[in-house]
N, C-alpha and C. Protein backbone atom coordinates (compact mmCIF):
# COMPACT_ATOMS: atom_id res chain seq x y z
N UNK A 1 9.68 -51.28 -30.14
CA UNK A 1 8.28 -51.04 -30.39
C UNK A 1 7.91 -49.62 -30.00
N UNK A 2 8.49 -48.73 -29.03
CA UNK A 2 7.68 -47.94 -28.17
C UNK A 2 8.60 -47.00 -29.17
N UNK A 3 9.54 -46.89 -30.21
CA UNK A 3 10.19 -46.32 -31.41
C UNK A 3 9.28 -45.82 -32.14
N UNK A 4 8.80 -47.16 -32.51
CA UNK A 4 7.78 -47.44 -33.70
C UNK A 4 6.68 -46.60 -33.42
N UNK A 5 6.06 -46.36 -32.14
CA UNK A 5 5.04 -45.78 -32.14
C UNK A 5 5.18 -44.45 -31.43
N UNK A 6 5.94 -44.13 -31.02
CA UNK A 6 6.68 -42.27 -31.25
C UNK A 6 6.90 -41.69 -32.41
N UNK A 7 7.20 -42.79 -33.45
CA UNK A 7 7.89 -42.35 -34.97
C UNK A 7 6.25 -42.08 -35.69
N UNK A 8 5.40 -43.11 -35.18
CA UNK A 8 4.22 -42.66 -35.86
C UNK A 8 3.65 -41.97 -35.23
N UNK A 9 3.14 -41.12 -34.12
CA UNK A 9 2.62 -40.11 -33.16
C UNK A 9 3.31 -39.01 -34.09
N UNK A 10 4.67 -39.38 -34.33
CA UNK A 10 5.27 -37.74 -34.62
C UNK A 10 4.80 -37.67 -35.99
N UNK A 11 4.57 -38.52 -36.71
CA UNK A 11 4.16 -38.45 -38.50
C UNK A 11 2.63 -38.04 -38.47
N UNK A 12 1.74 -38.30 -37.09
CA UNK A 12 -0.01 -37.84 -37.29
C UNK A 12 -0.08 -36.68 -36.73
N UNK A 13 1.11 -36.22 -35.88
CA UNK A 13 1.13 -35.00 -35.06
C UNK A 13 1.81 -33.72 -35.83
N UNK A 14 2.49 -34.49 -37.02
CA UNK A 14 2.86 -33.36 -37.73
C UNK A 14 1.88 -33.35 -39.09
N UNK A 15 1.08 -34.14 -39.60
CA UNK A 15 0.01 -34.08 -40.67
C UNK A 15 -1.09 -33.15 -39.78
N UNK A 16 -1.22 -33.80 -38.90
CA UNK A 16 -2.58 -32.60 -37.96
C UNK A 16 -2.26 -31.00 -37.77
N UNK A 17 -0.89 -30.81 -37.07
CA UNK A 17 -0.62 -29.67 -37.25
C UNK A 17 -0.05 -28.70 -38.41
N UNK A 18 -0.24 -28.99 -39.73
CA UNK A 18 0.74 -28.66 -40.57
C UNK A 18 -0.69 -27.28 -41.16
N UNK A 19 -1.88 -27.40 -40.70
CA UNK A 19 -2.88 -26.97 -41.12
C UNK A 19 -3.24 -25.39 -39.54
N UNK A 20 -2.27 -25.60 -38.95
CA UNK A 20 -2.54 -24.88 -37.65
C UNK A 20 -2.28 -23.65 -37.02
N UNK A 21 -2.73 -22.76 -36.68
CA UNK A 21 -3.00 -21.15 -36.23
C UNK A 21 -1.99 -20.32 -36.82
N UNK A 22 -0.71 -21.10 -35.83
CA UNK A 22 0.68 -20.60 -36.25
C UNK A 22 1.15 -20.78 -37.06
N UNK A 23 0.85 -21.93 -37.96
CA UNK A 23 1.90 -22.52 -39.22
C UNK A 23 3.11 -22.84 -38.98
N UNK A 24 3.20 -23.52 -37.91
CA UNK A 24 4.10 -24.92 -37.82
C UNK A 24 4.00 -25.74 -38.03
N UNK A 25 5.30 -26.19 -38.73
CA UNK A 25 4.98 -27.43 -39.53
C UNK A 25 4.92 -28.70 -38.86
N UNK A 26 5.25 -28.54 -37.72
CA UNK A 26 4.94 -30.01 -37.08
C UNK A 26 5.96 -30.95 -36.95
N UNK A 27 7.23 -30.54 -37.49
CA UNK A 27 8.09 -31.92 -37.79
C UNK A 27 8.90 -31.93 -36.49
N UNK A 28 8.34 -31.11 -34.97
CA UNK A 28 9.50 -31.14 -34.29
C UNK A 28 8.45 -32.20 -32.95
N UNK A 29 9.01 -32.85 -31.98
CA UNK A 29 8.76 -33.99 -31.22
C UNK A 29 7.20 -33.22 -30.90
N UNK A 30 7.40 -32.00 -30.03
CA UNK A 30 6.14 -31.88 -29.71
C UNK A 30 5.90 -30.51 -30.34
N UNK A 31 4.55 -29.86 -30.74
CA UNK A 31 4.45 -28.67 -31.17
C UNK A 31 3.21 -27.77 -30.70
N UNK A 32 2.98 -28.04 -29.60
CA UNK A 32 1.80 -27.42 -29.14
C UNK A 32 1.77 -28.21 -27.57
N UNK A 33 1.36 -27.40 -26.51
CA UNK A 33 1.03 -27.49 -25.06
C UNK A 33 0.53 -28.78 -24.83
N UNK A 34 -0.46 -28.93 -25.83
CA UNK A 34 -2.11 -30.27 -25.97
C UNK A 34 -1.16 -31.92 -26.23
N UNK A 35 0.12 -31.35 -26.98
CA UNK A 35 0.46 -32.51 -27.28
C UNK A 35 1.50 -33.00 -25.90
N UNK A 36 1.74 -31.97 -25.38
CA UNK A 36 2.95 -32.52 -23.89
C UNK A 36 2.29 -33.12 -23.42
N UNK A 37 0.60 -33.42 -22.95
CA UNK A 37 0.37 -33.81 -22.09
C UNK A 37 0.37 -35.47 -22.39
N UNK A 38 0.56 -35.99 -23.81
CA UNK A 38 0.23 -37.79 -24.05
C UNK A 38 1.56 -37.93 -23.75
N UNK A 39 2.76 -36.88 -23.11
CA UNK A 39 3.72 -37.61 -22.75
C UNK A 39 3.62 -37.76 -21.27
N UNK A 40 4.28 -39.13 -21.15
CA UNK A 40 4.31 -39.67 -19.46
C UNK A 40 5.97 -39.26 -18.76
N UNK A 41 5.70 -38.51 -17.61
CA UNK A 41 6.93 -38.45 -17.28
C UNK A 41 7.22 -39.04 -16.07
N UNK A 42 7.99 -39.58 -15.88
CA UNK A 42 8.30 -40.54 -14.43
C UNK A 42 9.02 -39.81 -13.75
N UNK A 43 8.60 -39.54 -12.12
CA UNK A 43 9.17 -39.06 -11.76
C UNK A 43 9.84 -39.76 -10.32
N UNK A 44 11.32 -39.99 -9.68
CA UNK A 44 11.53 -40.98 -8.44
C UNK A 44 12.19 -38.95 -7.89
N UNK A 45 11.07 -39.86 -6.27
CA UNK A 45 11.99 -39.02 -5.40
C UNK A 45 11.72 -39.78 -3.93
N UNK A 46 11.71 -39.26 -3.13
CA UNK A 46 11.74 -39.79 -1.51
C UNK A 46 10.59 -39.43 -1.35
N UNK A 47 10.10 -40.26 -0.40
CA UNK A 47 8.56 -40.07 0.04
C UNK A 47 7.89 -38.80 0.81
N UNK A 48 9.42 -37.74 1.79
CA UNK A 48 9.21 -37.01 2.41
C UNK A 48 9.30 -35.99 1.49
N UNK A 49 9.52 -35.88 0.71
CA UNK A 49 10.06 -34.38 0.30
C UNK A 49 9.30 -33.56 -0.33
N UNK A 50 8.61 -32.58 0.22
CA UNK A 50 7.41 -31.34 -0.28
C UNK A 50 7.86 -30.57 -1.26
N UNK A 51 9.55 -30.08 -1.52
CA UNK A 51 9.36 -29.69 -2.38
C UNK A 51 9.22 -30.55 -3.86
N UNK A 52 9.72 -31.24 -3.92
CA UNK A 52 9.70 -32.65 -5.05
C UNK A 52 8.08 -32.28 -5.84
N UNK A 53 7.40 -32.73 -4.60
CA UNK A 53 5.84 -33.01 -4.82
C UNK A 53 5.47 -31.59 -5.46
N UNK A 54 5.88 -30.39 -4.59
CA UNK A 54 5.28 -28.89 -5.52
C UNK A 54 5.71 -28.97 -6.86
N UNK A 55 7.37 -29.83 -7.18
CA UNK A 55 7.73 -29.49 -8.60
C UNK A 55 6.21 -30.67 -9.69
N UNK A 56 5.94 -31.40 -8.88
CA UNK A 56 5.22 -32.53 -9.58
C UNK A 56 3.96 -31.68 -10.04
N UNK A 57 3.64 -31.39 -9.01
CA UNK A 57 1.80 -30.70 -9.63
C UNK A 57 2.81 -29.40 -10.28
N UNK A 58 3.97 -28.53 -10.25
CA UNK A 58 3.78 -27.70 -11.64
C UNK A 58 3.99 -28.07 -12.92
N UNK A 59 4.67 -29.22 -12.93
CA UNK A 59 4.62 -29.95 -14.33
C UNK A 59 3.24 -30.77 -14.88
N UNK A 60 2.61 -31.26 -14.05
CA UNK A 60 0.88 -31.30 -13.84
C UNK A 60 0.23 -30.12 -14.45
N UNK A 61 0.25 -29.29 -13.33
CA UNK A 61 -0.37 -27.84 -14.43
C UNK A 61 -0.10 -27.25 -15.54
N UNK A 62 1.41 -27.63 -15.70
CA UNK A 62 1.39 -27.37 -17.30
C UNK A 62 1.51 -28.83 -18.31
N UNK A 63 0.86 -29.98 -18.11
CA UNK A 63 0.03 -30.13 -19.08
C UNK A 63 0.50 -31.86 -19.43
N UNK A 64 1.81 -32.22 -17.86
CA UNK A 64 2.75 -33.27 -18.22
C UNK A 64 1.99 -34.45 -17.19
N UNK A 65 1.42 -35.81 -18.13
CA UNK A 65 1.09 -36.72 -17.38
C UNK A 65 2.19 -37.24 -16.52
N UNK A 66 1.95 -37.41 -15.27
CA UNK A 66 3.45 -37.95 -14.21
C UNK A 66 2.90 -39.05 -13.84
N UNK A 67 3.92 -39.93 -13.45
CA UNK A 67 3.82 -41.65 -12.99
C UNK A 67 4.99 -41.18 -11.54
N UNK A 68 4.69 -41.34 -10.28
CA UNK A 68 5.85 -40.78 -9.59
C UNK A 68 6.32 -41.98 -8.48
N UNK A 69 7.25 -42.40 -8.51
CA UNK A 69 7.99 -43.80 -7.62
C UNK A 69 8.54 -42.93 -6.65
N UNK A 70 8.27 -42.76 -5.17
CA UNK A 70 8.86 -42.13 -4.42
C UNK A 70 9.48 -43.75 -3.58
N UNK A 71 10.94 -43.70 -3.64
CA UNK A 71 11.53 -44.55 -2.78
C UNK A 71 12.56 -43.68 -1.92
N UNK A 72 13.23 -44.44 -1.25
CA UNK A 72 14.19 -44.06 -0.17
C UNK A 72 15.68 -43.82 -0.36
N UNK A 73 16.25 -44.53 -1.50
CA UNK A 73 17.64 -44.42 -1.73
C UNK A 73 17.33 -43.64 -3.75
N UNK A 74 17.50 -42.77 -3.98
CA UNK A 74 17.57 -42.13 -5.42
C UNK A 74 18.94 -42.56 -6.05
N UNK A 75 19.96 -43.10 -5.14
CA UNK A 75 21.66 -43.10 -6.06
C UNK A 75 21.33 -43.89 -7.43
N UNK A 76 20.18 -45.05 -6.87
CA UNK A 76 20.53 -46.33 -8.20
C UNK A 76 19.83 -45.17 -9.19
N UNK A 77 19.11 -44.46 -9.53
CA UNK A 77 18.83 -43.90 -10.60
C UNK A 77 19.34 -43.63 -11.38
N UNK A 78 20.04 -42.50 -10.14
CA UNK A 78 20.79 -41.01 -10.73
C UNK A 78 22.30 -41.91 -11.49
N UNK A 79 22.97 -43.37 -10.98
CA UNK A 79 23.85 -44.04 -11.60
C UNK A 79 23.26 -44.13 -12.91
N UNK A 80 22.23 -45.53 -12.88
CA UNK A 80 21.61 -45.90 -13.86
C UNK A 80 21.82 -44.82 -15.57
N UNK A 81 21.15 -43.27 -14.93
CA UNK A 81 20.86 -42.26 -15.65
C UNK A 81 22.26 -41.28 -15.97
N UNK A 82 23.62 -41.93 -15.49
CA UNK A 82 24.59 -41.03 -15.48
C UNK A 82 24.32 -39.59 -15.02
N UNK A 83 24.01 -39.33 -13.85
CA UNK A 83 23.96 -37.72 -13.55
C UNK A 83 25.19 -38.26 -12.72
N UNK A 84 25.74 -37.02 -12.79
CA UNK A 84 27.01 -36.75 -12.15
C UNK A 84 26.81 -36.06 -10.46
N UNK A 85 27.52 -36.41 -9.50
CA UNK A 85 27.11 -36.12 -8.50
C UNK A 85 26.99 -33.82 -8.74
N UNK A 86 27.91 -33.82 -9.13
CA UNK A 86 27.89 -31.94 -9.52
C UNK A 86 26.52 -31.44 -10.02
N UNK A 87 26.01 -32.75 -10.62
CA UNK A 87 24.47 -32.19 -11.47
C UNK A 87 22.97 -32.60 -10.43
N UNK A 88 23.33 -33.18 -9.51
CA UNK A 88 22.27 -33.84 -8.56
C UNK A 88 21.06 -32.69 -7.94
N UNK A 89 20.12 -33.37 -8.01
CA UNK A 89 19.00 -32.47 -6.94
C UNK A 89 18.58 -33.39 -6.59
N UNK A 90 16.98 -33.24 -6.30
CA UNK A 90 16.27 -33.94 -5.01
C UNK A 90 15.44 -34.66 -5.83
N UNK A 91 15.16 -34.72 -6.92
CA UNK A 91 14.34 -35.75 -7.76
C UNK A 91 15.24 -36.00 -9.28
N UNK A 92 14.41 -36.95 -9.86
CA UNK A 92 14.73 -37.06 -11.37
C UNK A 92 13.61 -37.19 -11.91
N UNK A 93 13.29 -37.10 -13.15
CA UNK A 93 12.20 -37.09 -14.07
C UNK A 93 13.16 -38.13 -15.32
N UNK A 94 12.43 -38.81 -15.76
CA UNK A 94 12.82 -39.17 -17.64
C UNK A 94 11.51 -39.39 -18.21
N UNK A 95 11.49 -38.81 -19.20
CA UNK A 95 10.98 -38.83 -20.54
C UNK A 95 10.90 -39.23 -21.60
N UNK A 96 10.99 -39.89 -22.22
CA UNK A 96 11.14 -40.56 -23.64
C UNK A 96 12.65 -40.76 -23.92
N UNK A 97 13.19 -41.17 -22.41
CA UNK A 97 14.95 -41.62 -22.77
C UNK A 97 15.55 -40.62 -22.30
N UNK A 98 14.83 -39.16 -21.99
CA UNK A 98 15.84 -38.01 -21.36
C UNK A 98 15.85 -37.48 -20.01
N UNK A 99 16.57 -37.38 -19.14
CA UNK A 99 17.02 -36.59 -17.65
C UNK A 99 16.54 -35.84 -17.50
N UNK A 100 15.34 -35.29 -16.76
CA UNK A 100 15.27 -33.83 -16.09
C UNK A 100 15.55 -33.52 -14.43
N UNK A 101 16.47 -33.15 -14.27
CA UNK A 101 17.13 -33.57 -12.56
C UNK A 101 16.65 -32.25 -12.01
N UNK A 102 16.09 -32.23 -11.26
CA UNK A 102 15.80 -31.11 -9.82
C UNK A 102 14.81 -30.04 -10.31
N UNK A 103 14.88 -29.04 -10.19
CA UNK A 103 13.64 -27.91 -10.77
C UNK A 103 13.60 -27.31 -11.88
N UNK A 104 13.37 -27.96 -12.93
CA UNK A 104 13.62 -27.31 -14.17
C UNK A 104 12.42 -26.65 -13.99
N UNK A 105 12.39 -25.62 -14.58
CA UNK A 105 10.70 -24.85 -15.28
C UNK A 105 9.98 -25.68 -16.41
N UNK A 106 8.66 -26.02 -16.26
CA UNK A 106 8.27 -26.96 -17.23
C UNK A 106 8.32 -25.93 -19.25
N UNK A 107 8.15 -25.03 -18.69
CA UNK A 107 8.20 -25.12 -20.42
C UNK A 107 9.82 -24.77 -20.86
N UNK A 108 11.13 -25.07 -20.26
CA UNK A 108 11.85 -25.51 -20.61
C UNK A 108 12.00 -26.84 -20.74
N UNK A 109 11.62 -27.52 -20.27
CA UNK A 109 11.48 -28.91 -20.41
C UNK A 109 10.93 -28.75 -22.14
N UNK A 110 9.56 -28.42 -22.30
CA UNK A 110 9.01 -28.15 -23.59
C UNK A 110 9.82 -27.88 -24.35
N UNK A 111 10.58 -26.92 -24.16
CA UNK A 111 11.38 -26.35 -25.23
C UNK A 111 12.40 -27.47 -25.77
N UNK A 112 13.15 -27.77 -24.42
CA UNK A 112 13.79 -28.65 -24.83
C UNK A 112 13.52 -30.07 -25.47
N UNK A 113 12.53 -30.55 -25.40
CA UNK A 113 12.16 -31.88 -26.00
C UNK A 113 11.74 -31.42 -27.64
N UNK A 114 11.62 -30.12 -27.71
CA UNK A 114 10.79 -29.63 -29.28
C UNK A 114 12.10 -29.58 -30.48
N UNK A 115 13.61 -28.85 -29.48
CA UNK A 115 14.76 -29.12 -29.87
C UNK A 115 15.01 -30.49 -30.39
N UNK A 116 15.29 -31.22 -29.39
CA UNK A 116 15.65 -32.54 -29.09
C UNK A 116 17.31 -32.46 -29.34
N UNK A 117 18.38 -31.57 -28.50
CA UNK A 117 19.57 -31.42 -29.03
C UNK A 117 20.06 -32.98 -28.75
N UNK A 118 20.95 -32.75 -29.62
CA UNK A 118 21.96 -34.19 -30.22
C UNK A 118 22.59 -34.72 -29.20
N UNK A 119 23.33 -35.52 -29.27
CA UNK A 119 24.42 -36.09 -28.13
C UNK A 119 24.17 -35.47 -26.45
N UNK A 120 22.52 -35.67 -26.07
CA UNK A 120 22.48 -35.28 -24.92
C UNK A 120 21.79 -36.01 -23.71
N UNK A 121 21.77 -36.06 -22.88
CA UNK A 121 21.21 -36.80 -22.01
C UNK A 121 20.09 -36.31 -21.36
N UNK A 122 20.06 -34.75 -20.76
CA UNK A 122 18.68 -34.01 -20.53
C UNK A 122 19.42 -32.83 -20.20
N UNK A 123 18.59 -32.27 -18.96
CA UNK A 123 18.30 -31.03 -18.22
C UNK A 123 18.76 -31.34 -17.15
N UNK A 124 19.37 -30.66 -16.14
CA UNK A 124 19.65 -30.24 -14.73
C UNK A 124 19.31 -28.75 -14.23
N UNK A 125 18.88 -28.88 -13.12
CA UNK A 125 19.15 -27.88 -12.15
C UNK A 125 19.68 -28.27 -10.86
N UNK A 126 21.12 -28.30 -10.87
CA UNK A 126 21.55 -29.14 -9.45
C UNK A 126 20.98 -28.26 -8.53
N UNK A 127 20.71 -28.54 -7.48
CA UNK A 127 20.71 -28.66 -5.74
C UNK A 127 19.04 -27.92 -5.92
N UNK A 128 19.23 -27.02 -5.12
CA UNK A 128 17.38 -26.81 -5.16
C UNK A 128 16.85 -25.18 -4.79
N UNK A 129 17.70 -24.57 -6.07
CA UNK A 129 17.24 -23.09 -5.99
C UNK A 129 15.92 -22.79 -5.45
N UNK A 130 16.45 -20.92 -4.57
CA UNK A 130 15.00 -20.88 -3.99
C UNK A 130 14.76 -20.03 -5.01
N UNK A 131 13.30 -20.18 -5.67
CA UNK A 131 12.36 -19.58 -6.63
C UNK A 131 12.40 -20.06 -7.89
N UNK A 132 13.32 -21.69 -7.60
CA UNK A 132 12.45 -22.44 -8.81
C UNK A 132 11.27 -22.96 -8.69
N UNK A 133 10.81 -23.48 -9.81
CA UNK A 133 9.13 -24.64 -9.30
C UNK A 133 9.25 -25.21 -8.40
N UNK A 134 8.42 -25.58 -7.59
CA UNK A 134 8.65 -26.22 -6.33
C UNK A 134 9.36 -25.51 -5.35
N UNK A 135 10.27 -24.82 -5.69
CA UNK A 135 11.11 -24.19 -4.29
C UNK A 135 10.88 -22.75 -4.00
N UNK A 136 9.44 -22.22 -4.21
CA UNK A 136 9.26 -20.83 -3.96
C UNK A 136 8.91 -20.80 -2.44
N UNK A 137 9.67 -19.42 -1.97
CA UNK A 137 9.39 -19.38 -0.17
C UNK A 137 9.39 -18.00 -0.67
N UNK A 138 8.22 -17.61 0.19
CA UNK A 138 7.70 -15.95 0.35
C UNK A 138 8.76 -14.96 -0.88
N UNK A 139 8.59 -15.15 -1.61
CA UNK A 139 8.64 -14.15 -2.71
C UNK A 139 10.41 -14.45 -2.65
N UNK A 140 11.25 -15.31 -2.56
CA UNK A 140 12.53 -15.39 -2.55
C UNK A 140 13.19 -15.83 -3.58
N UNK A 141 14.41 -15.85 -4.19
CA UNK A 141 14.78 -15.45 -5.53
C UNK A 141 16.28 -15.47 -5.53
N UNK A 142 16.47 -16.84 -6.00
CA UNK A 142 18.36 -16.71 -6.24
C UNK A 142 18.34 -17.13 -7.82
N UNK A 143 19.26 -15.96 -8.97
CA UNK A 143 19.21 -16.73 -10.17
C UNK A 143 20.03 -17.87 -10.25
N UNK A 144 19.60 -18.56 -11.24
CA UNK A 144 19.70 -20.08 -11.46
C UNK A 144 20.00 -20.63 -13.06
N UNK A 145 20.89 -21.48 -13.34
CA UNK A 145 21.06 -22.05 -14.57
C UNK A 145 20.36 -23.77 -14.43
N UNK A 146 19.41 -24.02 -16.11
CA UNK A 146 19.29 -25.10 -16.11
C UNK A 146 20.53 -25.47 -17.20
N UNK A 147 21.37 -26.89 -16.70
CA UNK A 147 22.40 -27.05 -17.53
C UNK A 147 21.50 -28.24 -18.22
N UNK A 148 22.45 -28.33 -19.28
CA UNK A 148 22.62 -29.05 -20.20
C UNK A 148 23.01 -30.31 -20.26
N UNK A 149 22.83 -31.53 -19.94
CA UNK A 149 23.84 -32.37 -19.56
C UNK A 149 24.29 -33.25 -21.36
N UNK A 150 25.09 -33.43 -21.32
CA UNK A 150 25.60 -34.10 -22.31
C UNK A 150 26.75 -35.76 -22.09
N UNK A 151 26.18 -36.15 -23.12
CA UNK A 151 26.65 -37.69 -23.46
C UNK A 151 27.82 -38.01 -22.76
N UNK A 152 28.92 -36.55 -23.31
CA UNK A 152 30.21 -37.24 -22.78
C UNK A 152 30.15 -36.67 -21.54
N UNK A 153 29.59 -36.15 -20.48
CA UNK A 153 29.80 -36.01 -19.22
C UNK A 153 29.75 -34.22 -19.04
N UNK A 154 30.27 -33.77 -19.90
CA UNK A 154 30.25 -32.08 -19.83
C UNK A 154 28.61 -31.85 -19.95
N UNK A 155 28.77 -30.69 -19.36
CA UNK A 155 27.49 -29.62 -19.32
C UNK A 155 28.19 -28.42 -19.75
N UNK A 156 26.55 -27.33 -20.04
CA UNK A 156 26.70 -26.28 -20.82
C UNK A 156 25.61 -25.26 -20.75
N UNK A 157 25.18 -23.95 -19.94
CA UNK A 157 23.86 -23.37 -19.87
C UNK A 157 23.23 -23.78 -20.73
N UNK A 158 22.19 -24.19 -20.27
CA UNK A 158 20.67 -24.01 -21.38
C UNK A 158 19.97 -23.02 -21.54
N UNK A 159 19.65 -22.65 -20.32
CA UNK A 159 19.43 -20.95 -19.96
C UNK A 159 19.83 -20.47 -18.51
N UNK A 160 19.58 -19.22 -18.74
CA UNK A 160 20.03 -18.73 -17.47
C UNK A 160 18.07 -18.05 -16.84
N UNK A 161 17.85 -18.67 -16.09
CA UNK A 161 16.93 -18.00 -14.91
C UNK A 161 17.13 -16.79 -13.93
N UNK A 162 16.90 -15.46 -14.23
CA UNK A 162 17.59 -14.24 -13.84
C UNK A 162 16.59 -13.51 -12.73
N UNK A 163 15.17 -13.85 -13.13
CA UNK A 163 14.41 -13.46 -12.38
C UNK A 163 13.03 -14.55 -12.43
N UNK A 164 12.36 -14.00 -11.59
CA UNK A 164 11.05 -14.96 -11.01
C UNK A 164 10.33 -15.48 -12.21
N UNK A 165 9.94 -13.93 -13.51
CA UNK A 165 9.10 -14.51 -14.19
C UNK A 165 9.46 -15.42 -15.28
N UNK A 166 10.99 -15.34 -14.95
CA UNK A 166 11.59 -16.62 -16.16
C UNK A 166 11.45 -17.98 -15.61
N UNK A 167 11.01 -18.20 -14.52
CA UNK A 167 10.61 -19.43 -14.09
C UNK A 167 9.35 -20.02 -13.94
N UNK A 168 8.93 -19.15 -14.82
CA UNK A 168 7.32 -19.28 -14.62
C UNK A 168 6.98 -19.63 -16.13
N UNK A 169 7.42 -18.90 -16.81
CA UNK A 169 7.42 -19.06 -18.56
C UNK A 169 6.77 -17.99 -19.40
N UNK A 170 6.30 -18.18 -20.30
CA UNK A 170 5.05 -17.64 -20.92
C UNK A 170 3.89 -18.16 -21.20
């Protein structure tokens, strides 16, 4: 059912936008900021963890309704969700069936759901770079890759995060 009515969101979301600023045609999952936000993203992490919560309100501010289960043990998820212990951080997110593990930047997230690449499972940023979302401390800055995670278990850059304002977006 919840097919059925993504398949039709994406058929009114691409008739609405096919008329729009940019002239996109609309046929990709999401195509505009306005539309990320009717997606719900779930997010499990531990009840203590501040940075978790900073990554939550920046995906908030840019535009992503969150549902957030903070429990005490994350393994059954991260099983559940096949992340590989190499790909682990301090939270998970899913989305409409896809992984976003630890600090991604939200409009990679965007990007990536507008893609929707093939045979994939989501996004990672293992462990918990300082001067991703959520993990900024006084102006500090290690570059960072969000990988790729894929079906059969391999990963693959998605991008590379080189400096501050690539984690911020446009």
């Amino acid at each position: 059912m919840r097919k059925i009515l993504l398949f039709t969101a994406i058929l009114i979301l691409g008739a609405c936008s096919e008329n729009s600023a940019d002239g996109a045609s609309g046929s990709a999952l999401l195509t505009n900021e306005d539309e990320t936000s009717s997606l719900a993203l779930t997010v499990y992490k531990t009840p203590t963890c501040g940075c978790c919560g900073a990554w939550v309100d920046h995906m908030e501010n840019a535009g992503f309704s969150i549902t957030v289960h903070d429990q005490e043990d994350l393994n059954p998820i991260k099983d559940k969700h096949k992340i590989a212990p190499s790909n682990q951080s301090c939270h998970t997110g899913i989305l409409d069936g896809y992984v976003f593990e630890g600090h991604i930047p939200a409009h990679i997230v965007k990007r990536f759901l507008k893609e929707q690449p093939e045979d994939t499972l989501g996004l990672t940023v293992p462990g918990m770079p300082l001067g991703s979302p959520g993990m900024e401390m006084n102006d500090r800055f290690h570059a960072y890759d969000v990988l790729l995670m894929k079906a059969d278990g391999s990963t693959s850059v998605y991008e590379h995060i080189a400096k501050p304002e690539d984690s911020k977006g446009s």
